[in-house]
Protein backbone atom coordinates (compact mmCIF):
# COMPACT_ATOMS: atom_id res chain seq x y z
CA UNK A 1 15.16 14.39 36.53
CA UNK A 2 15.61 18.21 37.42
CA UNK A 3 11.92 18.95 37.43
CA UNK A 4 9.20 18.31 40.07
CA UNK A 5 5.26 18.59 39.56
CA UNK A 6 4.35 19.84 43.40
CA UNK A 7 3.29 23.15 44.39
CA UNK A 8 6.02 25.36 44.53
CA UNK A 9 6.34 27.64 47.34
CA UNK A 10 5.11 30.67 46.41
CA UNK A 11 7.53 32.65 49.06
CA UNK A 12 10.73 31.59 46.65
CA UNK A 13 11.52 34.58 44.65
CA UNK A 14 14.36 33.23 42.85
CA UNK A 15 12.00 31.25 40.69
CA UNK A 16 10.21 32.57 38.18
CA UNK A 17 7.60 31.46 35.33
CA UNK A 18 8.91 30.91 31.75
CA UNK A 19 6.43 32.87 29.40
CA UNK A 20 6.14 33.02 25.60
CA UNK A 21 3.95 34.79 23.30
CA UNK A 22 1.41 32.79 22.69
CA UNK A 23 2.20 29.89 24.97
CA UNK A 24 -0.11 31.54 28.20
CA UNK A 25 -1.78 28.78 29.99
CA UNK A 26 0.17 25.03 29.32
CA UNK A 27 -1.91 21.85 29.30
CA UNK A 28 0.03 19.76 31.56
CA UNK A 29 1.43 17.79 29.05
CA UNK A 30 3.00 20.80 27.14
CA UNK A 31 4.37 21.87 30.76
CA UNK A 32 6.04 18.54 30.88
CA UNK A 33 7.52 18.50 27.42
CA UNK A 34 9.27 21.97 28.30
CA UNK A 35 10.48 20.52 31.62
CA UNK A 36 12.18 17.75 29.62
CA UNK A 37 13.52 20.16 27.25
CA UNK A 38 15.22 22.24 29.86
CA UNK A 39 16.19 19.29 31.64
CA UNK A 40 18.01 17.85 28.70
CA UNK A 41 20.00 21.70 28.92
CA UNK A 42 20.79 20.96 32.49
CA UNK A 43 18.17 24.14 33.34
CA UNK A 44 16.54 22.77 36.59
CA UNK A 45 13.10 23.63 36.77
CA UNK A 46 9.25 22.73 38.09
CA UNK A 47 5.84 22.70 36.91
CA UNK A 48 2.81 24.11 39.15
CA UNK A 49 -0.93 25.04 38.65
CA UNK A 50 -1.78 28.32 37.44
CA UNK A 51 -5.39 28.77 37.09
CA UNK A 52 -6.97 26.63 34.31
CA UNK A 53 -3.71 25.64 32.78
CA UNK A 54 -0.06 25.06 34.70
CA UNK A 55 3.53 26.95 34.18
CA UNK A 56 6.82 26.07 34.53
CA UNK A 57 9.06 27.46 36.55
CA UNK A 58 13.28 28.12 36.22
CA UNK A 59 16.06 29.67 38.72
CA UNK A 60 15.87 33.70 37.96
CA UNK A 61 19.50 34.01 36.76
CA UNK A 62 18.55 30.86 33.99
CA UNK A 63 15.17 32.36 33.07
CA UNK A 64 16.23 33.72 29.66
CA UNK A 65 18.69 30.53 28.58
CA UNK A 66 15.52 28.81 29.03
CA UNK A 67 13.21 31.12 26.88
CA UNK A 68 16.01 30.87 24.80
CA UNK A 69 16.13 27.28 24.71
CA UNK A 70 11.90 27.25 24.07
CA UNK A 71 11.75 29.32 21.70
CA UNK A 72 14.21 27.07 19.69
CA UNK A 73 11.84 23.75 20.69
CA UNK A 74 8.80 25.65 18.99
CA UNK A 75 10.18 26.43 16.04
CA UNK A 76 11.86 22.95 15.37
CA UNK A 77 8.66 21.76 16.33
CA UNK A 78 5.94 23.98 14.69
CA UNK A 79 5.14 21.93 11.75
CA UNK A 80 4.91 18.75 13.64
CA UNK A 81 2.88 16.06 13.35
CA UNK A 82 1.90 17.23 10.30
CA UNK A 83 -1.83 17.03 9.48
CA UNK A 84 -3.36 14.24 8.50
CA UNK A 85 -3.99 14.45 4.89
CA UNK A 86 -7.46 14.94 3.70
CA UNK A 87 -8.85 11.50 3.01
CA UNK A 88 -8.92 11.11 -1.03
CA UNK A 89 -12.57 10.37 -2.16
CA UNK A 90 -13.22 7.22 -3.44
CA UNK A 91 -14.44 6.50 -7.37
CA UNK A 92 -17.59 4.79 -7.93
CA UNK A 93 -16.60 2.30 -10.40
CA UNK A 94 -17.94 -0.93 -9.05
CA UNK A 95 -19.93 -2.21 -11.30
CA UNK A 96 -17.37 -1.78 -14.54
CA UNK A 97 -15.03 -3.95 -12.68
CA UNK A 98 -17.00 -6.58 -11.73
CA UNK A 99 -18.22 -6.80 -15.27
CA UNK A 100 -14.50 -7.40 -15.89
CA UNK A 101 -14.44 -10.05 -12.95
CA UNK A 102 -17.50 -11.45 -14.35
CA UNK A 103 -15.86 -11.58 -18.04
CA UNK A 104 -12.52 -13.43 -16.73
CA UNK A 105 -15.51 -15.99 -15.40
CA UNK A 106 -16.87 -16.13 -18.94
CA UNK A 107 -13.63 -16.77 -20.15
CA UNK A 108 -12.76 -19.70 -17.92
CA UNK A 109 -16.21 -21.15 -19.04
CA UNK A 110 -14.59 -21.01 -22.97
CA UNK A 111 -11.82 -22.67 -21.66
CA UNK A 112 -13.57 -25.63 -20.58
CA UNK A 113 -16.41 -26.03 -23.73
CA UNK A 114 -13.06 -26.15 -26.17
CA UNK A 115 -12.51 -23.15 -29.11
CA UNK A 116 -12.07 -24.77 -32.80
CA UNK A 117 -9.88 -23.21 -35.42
CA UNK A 118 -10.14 -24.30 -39.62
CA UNK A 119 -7.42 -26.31 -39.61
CA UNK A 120 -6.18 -26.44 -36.44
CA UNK A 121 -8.99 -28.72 -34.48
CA UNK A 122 -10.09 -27.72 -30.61
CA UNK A 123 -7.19 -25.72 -29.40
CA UNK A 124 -5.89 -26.69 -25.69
CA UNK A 125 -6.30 -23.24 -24.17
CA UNK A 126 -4.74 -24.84 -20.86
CA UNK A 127 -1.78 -25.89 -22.39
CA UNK A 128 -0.90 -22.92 -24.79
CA UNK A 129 -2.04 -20.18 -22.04
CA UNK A 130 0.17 -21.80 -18.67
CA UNK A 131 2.90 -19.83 -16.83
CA UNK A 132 5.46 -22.96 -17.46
CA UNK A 133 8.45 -21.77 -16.72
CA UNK A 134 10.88 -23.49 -19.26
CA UNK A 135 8.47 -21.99 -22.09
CA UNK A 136 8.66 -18.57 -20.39
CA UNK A 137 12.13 -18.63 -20.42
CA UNK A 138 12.40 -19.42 -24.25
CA UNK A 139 10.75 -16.66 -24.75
CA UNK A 140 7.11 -17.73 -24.81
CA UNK A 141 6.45 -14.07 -22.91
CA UNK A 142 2.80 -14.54 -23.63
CA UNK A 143 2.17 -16.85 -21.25
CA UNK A 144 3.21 -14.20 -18.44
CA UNK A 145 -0.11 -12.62 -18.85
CA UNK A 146 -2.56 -15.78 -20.13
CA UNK A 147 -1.73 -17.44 -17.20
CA UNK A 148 -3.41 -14.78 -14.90
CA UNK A 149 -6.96 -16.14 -17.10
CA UNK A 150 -6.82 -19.50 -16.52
CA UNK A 151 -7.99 -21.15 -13.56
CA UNK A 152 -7.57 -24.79 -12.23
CA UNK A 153 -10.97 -25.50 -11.83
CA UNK A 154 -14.45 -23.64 -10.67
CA UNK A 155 -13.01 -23.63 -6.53
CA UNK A 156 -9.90 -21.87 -8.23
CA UNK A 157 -11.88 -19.58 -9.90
CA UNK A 158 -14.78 -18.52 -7.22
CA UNK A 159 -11.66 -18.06 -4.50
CA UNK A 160 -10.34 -14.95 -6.87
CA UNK A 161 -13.46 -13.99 -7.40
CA UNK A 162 -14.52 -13.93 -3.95
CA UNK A 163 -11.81 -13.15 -2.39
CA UNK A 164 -9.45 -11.15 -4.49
CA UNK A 165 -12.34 -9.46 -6.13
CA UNK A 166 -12.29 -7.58 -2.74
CA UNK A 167 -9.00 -5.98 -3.00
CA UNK A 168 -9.53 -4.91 -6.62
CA UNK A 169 -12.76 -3.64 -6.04
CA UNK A 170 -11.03 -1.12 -3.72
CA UNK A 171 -7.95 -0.61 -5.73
CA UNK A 172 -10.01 0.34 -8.55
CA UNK A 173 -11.89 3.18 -6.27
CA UNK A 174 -8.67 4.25 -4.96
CA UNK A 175 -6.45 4.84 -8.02
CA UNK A 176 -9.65 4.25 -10.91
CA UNK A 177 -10.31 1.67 -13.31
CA UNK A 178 -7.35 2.01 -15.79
CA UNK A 179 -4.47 2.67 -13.26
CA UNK A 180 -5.63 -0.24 -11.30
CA UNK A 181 -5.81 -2.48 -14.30
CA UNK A 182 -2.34 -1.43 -15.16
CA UNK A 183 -0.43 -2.07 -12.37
CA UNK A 184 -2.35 -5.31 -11.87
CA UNK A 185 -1.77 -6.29 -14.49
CA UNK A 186 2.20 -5.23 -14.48
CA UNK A 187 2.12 -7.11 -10.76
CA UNK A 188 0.49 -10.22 -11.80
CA UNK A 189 3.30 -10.49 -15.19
CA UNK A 190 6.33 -9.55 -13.59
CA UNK A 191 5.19 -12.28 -10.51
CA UNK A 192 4.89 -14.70 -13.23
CA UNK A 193 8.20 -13.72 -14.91
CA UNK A 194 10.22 -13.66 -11.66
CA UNK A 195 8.82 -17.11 -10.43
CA UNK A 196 9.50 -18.80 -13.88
CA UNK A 197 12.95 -18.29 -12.98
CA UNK A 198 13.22 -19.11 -9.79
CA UNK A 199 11.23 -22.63 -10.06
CA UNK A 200 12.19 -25.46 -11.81
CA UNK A 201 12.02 -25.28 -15.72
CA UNK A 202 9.07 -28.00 -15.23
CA UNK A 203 6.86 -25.42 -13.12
CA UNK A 204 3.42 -24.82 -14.26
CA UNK A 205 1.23 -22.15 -12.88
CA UNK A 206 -1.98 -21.06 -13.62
CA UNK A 207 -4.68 -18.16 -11.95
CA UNK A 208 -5.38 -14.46 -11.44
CA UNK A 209 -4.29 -14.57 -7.70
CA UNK A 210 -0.84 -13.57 -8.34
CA UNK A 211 -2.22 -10.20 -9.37
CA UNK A 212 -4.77 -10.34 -6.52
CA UNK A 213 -1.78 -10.41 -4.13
CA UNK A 214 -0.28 -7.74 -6.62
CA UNK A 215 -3.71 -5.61 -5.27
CA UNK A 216 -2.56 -6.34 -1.72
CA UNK A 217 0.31 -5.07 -2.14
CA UNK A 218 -0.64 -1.73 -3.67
CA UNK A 219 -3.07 -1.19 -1.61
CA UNK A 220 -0.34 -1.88 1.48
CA UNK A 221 1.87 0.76 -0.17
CA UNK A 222 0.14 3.06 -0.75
CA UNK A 223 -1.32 3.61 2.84
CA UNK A 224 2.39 3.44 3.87
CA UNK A 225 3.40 6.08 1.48
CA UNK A 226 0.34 8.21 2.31
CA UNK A 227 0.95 7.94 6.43
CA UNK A 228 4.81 7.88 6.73
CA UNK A 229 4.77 10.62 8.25
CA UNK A 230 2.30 9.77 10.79
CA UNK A 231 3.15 7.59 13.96
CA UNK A 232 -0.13 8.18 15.44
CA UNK A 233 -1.64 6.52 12.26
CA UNK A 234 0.64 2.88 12.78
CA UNK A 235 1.58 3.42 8.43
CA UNK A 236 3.19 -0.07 9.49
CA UNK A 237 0.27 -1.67 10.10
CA UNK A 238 -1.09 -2.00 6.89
CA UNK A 239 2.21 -3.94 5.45
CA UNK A 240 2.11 -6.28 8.56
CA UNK A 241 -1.48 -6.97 7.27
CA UNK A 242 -0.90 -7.45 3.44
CA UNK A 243 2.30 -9.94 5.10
CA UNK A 244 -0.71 -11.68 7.38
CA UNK A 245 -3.27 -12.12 4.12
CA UNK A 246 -0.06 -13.52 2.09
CA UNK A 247 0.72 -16.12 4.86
CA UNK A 248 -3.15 -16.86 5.44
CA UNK A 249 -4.25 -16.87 1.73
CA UNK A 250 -1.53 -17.51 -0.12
CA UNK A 251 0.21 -20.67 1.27
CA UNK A 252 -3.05 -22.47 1.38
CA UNK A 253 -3.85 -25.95 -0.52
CA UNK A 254 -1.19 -28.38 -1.53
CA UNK A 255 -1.14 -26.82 -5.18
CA UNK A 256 -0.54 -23.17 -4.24
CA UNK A 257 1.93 -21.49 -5.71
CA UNK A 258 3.94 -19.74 -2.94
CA UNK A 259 6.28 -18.30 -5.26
CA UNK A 260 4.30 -16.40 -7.44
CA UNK A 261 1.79 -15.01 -4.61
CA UNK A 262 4.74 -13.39 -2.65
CA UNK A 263 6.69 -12.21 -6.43
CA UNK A 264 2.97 -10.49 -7.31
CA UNK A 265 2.67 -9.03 -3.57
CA UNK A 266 6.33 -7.50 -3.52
CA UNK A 267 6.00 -5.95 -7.54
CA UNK A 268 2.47 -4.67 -6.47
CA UNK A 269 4.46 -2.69 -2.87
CA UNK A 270 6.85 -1.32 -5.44
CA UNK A 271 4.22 -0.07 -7.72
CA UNK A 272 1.88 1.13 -5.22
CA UNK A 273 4.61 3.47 -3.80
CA UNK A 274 5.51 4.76 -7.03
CA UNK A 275 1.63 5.28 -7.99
CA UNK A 276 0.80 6.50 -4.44
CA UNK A 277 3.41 9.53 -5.11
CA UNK A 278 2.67 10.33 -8.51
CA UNK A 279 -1.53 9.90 -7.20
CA UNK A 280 -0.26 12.62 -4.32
CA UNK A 281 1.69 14.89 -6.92
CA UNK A 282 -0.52 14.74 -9.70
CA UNK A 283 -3.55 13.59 -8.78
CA UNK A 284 -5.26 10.59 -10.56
CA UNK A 285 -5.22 10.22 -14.27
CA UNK A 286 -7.77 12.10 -16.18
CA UNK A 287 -10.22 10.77 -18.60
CA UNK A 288 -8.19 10.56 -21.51
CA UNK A 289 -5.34 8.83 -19.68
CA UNK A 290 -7.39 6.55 -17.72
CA UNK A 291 -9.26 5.36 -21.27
CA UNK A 292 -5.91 4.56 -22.39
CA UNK A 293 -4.61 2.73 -19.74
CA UNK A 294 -7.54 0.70 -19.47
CA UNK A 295 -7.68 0.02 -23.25
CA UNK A 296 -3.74 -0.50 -23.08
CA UNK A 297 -4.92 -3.79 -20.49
CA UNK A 298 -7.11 -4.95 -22.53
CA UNK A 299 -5.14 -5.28 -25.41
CA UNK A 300 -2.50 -6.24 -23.55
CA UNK A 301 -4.48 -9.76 -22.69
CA UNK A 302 -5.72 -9.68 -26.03
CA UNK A 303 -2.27 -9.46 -27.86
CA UNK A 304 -1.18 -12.31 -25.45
CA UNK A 305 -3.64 -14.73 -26.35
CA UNK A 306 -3.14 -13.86 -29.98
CA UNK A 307 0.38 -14.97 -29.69
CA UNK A 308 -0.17 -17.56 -27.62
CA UNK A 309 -2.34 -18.95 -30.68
CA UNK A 310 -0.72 -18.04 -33.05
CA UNK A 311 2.85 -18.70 -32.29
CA UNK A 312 2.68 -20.78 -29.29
CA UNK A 313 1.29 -24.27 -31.63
């Protein structure tokens, strides 16, 4: 290194201090980062004390190459970091979605007491409603989004409750109640879709946790999006964790389906960055659009089971 931190000897007049408007007194730190700046030019040069701050010092006949050379380190440097971006207030909209939590409960409780049709007997909810993946790839698209409503049994149930009722929770207070229900539900149906073609045509799958990993995986993205910029913030940190909760929560139990937990995780990352830049463009959907997304869900899961009754028997 051409640069030295001892006191230089003040008797040397062939050294002089580098000064730039509005650069009078250096933190040590910014003293060092010019030194290694004008050692990277091959300008030797070395820091010392001056008063409350330090300087840097060059050879006379290289003091302007290495104002020059400064001056051109600001101003490639002068936005950056950039600031941190002012955090983005959350919605209060808990207790709407765990009304919906609470009505996917209700709805598992139908499942098990048996719904009776004129002319059609006690339908088999289980059997019309399950991701099975020959069926899906008939064209039996219904079952896509049923299958996030059913659950195995009450432990199936309480876990996504529990559990994934966490994530969505929060994804519903960062993005609001109909975006949230949108792309969870477009995560949890294209998880489905993907993993009906990837498993054997005899696969059956049933639960709402492939859209709770879906939630994971927004929620991952969109922190990455938000702090890309941002070393001092680790962005990466929050994928390596929604990776961690996939390999802790989702690989558990002898019937979890692998497949579908990492398919719902990887859609929700690719809809989380999209919605994370639109969210940072346009801000979040107003109250006409967020009533229509929301009522778009709904009747999303409604026209499934419809179908499923309908034309899945």
């Amino acid at each position: 290194m051409g640069f030295s931190d001892k006191k230089h000897n003040e008797n040397d007049d062939s050294w002089r201090p580098v000064l730039l408007e509005n650069y009078i007194g250096l933190t040590k730190l910014q003293a060092s980062s010019w030194a290694l700046v004008l050692d990277s030019r091959f300008i030797p040069c070395c820091i010392e004390p001056d008063g409350e701050g330090w300087q840097i010092l060059v050879p006379e006949h290289q003091l302007e190459s290495a104002r020059r050379e400064l001056r051109l380190y600001e101003e490639a440097n002068q936005s950056w970091p950039p600031a941190t971006p002012a955090s983005r207030q959350l919605i209060e909209n808990t207790l709407p979605t765990i009304s919906v939590l609470l009505l996917l409960a209700t709805f598992h409780n139908l499942t098990l007491l048996g719904i009776s049709l004129p002319e059609r007997g006690i339908l088999d909810l289980y059997e019309l409603g399950t991701a099975h993946a020959a069926s899906i790839r008939d064209g039996q698209w219904w079952r896509l989004v049923t299958a996030l409503t059913l659950h195995a049994g009450p432990v199936h149930l309480l876990s996504n409750l529990a559990i994934g009722g966490a994530f969505i929770i929060l994804l519903c207070r960062e993005l609001g109640s109909g975006m949230a229900w949108s792309l969870l539900m477009a995560s949890g149906t294209l998880g489905n879709l993907a993993n009906a073609w990837v498993q054997s045509p005899a696969h059956r799958s049933v639960g709402a946790s492939t859209a709770v990993f879906g939630a994971v995986g927004i929620l991952a993205a969109i922190k990455l999006v938000r702090y890309r910029h941002y070393p001092q913030r680790r962005w990466f940190i929050p994928i390596a964790a929604g990776f961690a909760l996939l390999a802790i929560l989702g690989t558990e139990g002898k019937n979890t389906d692998l497949g579908a937990h990492l398919f719902g995780f990887c859609f929700g990352m690719i809809f989380g960055v999209v919605a994370e830049f639109l969210v940072g463009k346009y801000g979040r959907p107003g109250g006409v659009l967020k009533f229509l997304l929301a009522v778009i869900s709904g009747a999303v899961v409604v026209g499934a089971w419809w179908a499923a009754i309908v034309l899945g028997s």
